[in-house]
N, C-alpha and C. Protein backbone atom coordinates (compact mmCIF):
# COMPACT_ATOMS: atom_id res chain seq x y z
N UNK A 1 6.21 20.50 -5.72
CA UNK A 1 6.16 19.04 -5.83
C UNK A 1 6.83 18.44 -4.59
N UNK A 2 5.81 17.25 -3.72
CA UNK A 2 6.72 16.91 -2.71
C UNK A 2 7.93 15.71 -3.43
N UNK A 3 8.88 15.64 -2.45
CA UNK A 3 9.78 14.48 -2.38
C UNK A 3 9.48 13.39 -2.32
N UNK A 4 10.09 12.61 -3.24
CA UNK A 4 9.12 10.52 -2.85
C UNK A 4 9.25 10.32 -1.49
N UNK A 5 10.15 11.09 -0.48
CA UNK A 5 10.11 10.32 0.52
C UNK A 5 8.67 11.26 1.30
N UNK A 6 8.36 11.71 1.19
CA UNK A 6 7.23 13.15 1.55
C UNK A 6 5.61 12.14 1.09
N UNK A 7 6.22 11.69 -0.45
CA UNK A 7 5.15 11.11 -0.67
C UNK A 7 4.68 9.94 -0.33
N UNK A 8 5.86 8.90 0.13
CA UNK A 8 5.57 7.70 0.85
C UNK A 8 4.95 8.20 2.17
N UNK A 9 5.66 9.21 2.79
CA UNK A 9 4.77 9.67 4.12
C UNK A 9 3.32 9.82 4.60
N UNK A 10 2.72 10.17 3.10
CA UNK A 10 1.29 11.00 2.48
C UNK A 10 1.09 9.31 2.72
N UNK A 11 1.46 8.66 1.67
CA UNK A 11 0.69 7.40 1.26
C UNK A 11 0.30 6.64 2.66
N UNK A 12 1.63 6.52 3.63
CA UNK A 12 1.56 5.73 5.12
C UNK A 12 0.03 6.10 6.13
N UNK A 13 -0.24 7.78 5.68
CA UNK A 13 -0.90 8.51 6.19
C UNK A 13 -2.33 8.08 5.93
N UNK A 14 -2.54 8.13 4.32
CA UNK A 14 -3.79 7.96 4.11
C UNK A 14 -4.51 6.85 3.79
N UNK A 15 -3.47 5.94 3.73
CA UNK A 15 -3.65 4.46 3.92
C UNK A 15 -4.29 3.82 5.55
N UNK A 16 -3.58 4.49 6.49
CA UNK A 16 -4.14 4.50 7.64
C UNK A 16 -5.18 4.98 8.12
N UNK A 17 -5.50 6.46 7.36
CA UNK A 17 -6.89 6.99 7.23
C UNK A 17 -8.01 6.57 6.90
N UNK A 18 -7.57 5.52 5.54
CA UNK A 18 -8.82 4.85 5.04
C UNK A 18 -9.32 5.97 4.17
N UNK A 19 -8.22 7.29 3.55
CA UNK A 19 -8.92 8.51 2.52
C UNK A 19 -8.34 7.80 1.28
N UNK A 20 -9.54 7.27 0.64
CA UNK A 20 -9.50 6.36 -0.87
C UNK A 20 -9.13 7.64 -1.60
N UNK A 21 -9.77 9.30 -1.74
CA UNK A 21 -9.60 9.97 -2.56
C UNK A 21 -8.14 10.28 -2.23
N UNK A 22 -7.83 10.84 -1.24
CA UNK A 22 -6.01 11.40 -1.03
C UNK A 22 -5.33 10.86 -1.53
N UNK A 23 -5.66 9.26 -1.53
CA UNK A 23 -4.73 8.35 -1.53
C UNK A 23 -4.59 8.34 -3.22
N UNK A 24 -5.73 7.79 -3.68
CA UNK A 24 -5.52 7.71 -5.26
C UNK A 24 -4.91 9.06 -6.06
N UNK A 25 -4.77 10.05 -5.57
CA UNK A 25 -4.46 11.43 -5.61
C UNK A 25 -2.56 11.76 -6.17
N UNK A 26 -2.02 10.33 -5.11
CA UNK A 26 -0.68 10.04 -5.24
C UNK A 26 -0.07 9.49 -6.50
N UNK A 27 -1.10 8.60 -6.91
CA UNK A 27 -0.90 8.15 -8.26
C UNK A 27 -1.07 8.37 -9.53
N UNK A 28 0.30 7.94 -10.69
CA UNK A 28 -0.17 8.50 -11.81
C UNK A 28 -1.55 7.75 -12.76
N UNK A 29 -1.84 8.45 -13.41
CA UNK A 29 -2.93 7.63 -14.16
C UNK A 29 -2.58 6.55 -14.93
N UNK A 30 -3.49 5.19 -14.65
CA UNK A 30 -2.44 4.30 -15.30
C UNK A 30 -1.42 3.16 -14.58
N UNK A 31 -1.66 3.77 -12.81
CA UNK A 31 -0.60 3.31 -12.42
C UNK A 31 -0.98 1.96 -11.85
N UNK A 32 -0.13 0.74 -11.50
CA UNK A 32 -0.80 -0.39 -11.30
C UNK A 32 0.20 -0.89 -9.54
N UNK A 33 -0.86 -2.27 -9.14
CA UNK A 33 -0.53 -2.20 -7.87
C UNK A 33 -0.24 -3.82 -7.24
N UNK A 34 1.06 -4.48 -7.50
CA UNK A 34 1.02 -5.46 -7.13
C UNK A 34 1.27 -5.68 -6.14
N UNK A 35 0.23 -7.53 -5.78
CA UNK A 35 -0.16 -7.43 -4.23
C UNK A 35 0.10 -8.69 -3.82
N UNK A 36 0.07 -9.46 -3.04
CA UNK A 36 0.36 -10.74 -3.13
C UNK A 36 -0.66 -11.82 -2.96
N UNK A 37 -1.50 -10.80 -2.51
CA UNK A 37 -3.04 -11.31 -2.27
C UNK A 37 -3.67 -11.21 -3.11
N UNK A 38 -4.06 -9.85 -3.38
CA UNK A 38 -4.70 -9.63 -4.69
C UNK A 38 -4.53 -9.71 -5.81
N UNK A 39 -3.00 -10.13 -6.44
CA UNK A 39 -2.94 -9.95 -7.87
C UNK A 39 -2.16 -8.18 -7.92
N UNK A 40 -1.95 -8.73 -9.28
CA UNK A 40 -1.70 -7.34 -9.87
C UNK A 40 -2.86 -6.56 -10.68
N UNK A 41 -3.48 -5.55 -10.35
CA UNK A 41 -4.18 -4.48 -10.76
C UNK A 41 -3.81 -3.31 -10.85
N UNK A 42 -4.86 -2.06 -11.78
CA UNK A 42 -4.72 -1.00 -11.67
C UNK A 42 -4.84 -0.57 -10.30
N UNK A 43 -4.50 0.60 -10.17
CA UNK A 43 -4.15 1.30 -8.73
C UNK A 43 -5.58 1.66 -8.08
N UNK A 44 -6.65 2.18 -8.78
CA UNK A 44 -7.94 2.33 -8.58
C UNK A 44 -8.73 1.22 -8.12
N UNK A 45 -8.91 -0.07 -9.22
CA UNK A 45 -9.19 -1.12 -8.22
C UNK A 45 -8.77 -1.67 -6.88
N UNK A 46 -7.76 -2.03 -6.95
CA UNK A 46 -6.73 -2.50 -5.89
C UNK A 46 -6.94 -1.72 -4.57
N UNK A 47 -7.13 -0.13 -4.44
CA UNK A 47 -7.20 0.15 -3.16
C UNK A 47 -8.95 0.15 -2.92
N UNK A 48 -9.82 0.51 -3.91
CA UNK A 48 -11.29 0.11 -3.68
C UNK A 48 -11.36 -1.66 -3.09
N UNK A 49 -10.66 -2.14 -3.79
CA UNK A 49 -10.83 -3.40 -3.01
C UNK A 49 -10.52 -3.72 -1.53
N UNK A 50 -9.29 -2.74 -1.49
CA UNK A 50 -8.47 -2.86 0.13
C UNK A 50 -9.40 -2.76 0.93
N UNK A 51 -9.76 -1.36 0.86
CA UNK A 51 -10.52 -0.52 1.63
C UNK A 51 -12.29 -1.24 1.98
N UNK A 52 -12.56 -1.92 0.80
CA UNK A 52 -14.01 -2.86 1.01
C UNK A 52 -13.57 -3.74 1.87
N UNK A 53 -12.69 -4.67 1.98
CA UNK A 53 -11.77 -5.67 2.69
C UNK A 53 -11.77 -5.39 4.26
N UNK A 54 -11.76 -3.70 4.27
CA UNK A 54 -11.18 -3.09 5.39
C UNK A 54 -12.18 -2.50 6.82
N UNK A 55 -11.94 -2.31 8.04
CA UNK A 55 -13.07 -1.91 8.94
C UNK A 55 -11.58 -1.14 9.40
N UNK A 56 -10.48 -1.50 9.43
CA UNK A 56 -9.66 -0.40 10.35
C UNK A 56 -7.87 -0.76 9.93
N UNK A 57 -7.21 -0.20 10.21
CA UNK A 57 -5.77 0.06 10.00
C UNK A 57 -4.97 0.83 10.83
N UNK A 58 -3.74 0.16 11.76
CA UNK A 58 -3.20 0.71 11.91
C UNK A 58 -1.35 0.49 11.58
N UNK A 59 -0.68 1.46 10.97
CA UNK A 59 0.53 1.02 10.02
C UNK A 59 1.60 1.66 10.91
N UNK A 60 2.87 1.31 11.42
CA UNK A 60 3.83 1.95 11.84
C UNK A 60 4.44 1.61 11.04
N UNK A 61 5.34 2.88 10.81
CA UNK A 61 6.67 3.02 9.97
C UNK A 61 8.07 2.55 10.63
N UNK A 62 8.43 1.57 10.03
CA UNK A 62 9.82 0.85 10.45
C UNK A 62 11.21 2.12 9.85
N UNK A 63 10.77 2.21 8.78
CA UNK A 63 12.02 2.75 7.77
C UNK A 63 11.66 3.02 6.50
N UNK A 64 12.26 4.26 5.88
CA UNK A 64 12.11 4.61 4.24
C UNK A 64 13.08 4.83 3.82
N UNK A 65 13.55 4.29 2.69
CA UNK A 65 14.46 4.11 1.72
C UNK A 65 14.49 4.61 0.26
N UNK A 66 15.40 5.42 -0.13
CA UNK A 66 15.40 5.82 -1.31
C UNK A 66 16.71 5.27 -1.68
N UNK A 67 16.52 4.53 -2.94
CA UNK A 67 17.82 4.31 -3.89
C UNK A 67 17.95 5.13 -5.18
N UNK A 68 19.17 6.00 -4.97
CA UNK A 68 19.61 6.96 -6.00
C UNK A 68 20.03 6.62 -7.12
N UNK A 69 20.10 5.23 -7.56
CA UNK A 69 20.59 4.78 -9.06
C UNK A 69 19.10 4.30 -9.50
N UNK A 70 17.87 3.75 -8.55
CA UNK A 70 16.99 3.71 -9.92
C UNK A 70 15.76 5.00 -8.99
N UNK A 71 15.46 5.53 -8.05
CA UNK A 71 14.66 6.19 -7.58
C UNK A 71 13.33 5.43 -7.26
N UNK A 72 13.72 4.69 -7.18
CA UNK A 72 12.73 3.81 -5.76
C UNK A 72 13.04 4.24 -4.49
N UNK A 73 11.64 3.61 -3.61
CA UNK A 73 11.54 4.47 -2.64
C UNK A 73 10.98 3.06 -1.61
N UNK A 74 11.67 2.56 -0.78
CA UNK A 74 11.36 1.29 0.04
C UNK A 74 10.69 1.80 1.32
N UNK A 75 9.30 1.15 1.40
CA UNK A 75 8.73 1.97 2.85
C UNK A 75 8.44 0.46 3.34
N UNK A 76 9.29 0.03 4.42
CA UNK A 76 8.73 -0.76 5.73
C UNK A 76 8.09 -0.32 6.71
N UNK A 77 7.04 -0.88 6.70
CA UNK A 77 5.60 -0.49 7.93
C UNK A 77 5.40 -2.03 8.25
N UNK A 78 5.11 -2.02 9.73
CA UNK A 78 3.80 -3.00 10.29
C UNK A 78 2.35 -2.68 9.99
N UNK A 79 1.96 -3.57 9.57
CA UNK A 79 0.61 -3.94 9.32
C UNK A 79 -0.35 -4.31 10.39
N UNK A 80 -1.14 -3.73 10.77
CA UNK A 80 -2.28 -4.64 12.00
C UNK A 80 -3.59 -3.49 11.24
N UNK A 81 -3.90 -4.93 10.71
CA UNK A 81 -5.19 -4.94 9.80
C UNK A 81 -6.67 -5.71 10.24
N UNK A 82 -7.48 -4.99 10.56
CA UNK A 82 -9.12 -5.30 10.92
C UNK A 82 -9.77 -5.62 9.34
N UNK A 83 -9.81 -6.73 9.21
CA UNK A 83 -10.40 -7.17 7.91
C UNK A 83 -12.41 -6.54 8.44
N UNK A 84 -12.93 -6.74 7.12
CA UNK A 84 -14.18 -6.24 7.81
C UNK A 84 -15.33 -7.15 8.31
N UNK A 85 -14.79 -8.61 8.53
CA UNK A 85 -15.56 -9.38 9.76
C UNK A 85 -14.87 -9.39 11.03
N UNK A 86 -14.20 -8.28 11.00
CA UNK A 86 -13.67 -8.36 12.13
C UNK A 86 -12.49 -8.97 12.68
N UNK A 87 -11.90 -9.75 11.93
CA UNK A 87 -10.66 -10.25 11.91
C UNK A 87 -9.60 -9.82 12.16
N UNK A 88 -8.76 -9.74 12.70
CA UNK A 88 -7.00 -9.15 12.72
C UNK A 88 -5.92 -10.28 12.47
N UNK A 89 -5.14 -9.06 11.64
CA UNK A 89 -3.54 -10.00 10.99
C UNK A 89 -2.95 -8.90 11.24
N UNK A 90 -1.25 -9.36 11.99
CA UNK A 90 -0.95 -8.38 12.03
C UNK A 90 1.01 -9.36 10.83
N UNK A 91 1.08 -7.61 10.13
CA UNK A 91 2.85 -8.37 9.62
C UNK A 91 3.23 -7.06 9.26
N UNK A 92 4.68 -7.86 8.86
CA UNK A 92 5.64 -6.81 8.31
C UNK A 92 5.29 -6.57 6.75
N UNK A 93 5.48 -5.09 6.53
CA UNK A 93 5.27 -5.06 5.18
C UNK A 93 6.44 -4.26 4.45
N UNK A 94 6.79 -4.83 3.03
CA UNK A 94 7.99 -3.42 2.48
C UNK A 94 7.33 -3.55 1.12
N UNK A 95 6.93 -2.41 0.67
CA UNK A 95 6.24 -1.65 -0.78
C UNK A 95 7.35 -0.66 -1.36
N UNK A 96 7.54 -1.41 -2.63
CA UNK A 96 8.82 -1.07 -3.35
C UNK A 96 7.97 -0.07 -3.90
N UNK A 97 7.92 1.39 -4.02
CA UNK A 97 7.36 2.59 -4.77
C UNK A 97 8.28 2.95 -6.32
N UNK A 98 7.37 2.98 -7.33
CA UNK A 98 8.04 3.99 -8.40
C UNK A 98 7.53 4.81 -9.24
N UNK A 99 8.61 5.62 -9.46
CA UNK A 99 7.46 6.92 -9.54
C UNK A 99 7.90 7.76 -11.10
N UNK A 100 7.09 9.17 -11.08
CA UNK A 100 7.27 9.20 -12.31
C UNK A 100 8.12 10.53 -12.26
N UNK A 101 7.90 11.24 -13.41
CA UNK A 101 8.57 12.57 -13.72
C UNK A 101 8.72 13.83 -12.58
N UNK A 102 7.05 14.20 -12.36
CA UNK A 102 6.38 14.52 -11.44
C UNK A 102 6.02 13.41 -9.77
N UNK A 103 6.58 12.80 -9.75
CA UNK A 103 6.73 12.18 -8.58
C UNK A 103 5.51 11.62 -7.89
N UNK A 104 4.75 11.10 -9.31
CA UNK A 104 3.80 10.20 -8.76
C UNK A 104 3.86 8.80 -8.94
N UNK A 105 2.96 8.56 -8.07
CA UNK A 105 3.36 6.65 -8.31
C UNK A 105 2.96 6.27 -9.37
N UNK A 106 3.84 5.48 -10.10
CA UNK A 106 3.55 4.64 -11.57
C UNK A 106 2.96 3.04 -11.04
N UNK A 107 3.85 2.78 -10.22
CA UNK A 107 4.06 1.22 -9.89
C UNK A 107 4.53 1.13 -8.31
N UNK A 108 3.57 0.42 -7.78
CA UNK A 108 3.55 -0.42 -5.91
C UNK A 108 3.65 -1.53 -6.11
N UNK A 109 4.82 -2.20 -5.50
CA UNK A 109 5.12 -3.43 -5.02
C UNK A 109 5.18 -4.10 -3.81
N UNK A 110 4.02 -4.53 -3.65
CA UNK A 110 4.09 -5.05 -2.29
C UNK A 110 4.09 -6.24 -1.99
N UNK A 111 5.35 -6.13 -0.69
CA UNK A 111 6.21 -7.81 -0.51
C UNK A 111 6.11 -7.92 1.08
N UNK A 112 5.19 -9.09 1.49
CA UNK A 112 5.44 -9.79 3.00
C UNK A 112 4.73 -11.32 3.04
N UNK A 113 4.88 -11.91 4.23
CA UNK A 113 4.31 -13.18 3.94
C UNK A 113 2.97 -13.01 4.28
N UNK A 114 2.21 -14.08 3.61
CA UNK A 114 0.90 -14.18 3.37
C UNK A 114 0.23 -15.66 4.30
N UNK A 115 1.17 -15.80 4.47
CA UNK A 115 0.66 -17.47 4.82
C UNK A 115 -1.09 -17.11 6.16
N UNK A 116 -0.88 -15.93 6.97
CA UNK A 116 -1.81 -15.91 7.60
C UNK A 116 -2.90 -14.81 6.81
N UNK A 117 -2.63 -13.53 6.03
CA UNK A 117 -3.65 -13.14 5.38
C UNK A 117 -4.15 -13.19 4.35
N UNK A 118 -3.51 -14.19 3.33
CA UNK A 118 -4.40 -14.89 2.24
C UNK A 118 -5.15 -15.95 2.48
N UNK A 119 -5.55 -16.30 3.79
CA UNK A 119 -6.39 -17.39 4.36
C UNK A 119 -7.58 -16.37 4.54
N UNK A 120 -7.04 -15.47 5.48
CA UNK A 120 -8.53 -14.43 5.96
C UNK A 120 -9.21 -13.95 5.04
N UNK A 121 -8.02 -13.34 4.00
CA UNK A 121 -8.83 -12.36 3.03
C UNK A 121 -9.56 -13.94 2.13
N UNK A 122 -9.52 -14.46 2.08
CA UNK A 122 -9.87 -15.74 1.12
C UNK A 122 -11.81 -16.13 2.14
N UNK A 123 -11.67 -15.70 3.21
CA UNK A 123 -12.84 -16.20 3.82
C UNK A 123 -13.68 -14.82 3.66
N UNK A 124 -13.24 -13.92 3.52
CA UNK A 124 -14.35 -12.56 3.29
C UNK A 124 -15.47 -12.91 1.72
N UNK A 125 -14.82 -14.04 0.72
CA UNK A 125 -15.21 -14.34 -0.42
C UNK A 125 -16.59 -15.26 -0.34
């Protein structure tokens, strides 16, 4: 079993890849994905949606954080996102991870400002 911080690594990875299967792979069944754009959904919708949204990604890792009293796992990345008309936004992002027994994701929280990509993603509609 990897480490949450192993598995935030995986997630940074295949999120950038654009591998919908790897990625959903991380999560437990069940698990849901709040967004600030999208709402809160199951984990299955939410990245099928990303990824339709999506023509390209590239994410650098700022910092990962694990807190030992509840086992969350804080991953700050930059965002520079190719929406799929072609568009770019670029921001800071931090996705509060939590996980389960087996160290899959139950629950993604994701927190940055929106003011420039809930306009874009709003024009792909």
């Amino acid at each position: 079993m990897m480490d949450k911080k192993a598995i935030a690594k995986a997630y940074i990875h295949h999120l950038a890849q654009g591998d919908l299967d790897a990625l959903l792979q991380l999560f437990a069944e069940g698990a849901i994905v709040i967004s600030p754009v999208y709402g809160q959904m199951p984990y299955t919708n939410f990245y099928t949606t990303l990824f339709a949204d999506t023509n390209n990604s590239t994410l650098t890792v700022k910092g990962i954080y694990e807190d030992a009293l509840t086992g969350f796992v804080a991953l700050h990345f930059n965002y520079q996102w190719t929406l799929k008309n072609d568009t770019k936004v670029k921001f800071d992002v931090v996705d509060i991870i939590a996980f389960d027994a087996e160290n899959r994701i139950t629950k993604l929280t994701i927190i940055y400002d929106t003011v420039e990509s809930r306009k874009l993603v709003g024009q792909l509609r």
